[in-house]
C-alpha atoms as a PDB file:
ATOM      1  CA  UNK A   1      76.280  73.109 168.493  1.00  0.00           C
ATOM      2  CA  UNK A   2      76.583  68.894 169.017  1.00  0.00           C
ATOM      3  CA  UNK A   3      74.133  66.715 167.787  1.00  0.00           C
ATOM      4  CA  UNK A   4      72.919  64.132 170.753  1.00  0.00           C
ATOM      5  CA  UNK A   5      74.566  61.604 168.329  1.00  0.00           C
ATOM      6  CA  UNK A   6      77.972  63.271 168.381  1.00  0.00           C
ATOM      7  CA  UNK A   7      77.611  63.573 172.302  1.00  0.00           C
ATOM      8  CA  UNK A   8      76.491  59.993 172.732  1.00  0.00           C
ATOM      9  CA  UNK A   9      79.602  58.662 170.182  1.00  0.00           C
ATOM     10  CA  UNK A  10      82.186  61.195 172.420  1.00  0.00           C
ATOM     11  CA  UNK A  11      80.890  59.529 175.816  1.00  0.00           C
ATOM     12  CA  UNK A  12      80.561  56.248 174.732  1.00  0.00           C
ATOM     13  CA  UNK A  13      84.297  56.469 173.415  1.00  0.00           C
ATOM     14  CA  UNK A  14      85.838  58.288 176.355  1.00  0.00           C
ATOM     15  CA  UNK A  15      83.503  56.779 179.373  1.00  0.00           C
ATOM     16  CA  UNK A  16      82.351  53.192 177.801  1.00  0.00           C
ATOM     17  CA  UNK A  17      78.265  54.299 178.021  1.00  0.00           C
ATOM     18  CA  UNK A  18      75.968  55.371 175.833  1.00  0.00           C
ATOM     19  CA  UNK A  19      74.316  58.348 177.489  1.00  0.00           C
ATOM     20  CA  UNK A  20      70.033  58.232 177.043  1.00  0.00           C
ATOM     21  CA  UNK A  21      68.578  61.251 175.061  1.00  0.00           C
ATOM     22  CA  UNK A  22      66.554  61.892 177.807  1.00  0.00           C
ATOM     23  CA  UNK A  23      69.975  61.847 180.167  1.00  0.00           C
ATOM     24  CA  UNK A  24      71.251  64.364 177.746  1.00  0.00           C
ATOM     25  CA  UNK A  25      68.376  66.558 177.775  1.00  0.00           C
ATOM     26  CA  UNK A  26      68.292  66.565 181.400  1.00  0.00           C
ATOM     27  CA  UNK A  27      71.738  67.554 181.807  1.00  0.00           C
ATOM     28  CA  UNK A  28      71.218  70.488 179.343  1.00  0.00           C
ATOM     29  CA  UNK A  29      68.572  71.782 181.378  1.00  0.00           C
ATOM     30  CA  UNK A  30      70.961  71.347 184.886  1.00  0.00           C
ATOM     31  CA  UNK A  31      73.704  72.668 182.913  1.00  0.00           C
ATOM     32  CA  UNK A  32      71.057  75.651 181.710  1.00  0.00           C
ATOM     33  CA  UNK A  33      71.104  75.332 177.982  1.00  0.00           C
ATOM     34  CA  UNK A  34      67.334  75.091 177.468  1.00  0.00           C
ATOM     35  CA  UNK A  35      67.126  72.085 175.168  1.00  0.00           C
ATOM     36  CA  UNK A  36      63.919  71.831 173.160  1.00  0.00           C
ATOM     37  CA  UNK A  37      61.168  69.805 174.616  1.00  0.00           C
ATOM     38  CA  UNK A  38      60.430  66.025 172.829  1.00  0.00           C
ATOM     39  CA  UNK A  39      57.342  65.434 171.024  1.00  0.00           C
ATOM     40  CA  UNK A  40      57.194  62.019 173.726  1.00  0.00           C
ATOM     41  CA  UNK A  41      57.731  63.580 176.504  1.00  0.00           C
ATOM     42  CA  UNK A  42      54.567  63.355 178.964  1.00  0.00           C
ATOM     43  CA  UNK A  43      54.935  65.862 181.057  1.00  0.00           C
ATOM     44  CA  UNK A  44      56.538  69.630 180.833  1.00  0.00           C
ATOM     45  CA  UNK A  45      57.374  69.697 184.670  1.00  0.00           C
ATOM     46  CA  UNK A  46      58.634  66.425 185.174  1.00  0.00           C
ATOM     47  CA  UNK A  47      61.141  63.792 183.751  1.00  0.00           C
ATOM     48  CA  UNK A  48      60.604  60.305 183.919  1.00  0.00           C
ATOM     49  CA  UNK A  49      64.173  59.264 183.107  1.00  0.00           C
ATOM     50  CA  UNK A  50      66.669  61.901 184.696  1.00  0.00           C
ATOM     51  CA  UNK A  51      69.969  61.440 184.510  1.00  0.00           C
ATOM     52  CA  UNK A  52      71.751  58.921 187.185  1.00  0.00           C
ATOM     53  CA  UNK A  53      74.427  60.845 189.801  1.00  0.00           C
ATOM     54  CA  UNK A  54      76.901  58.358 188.207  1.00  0.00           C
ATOM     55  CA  UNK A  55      76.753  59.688 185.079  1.00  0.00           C
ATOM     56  CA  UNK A  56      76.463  63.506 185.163  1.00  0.00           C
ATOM     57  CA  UNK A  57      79.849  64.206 184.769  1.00  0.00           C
ATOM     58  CA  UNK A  58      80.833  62.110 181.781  1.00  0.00           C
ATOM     59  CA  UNK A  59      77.899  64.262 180.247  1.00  0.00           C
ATOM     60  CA  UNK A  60      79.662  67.703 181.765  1.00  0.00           C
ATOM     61  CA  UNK A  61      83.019  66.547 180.249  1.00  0.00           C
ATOM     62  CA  UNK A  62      81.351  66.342 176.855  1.00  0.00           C
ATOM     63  CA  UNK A  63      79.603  69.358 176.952  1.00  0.00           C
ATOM     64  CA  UNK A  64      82.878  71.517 177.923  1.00  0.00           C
ATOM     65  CA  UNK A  65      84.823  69.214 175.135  1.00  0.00           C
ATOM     66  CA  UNK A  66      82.407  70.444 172.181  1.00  0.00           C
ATOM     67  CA  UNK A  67      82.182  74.289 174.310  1.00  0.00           C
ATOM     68  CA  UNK A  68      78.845  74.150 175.231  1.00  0.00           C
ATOM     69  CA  UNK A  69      79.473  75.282 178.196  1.00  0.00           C
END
């Protein structure tokens, strides 16, 4: 499985952003991959920082590029 590092470097390379951990997290869950929950994160239910429209499927690319899904 990709590190969040190794996603962030693909996306910032192929799209010109670096994608938020949270962003990445987010997508995981949308993309049903049950990522683990952050030690920061306030609340179980709810995500401060989702991931913008804009950039959802920069984040899909990179998943299907390292076969996540």
């Amino acid at each position: 499985m990709a590190t969040y590092k190794e996603i962030q470097d693909f996306v910032k390379l192929n799209n010109g952003f670096t994608p938020k951990s949270c962003w990445i997290a987010h997508m995981k869950e949308l993309c049903g991959l049950n990522p683990k929950m952050s030690a920061r994160r306030y609340s179980p239910t709810s995500r401060t920082n989702p991931c913008p429209l804009e950039k959802q499927d920069a984040l899909r690319n990179a998943f299907r590029h390292f076969e996540l899904i």
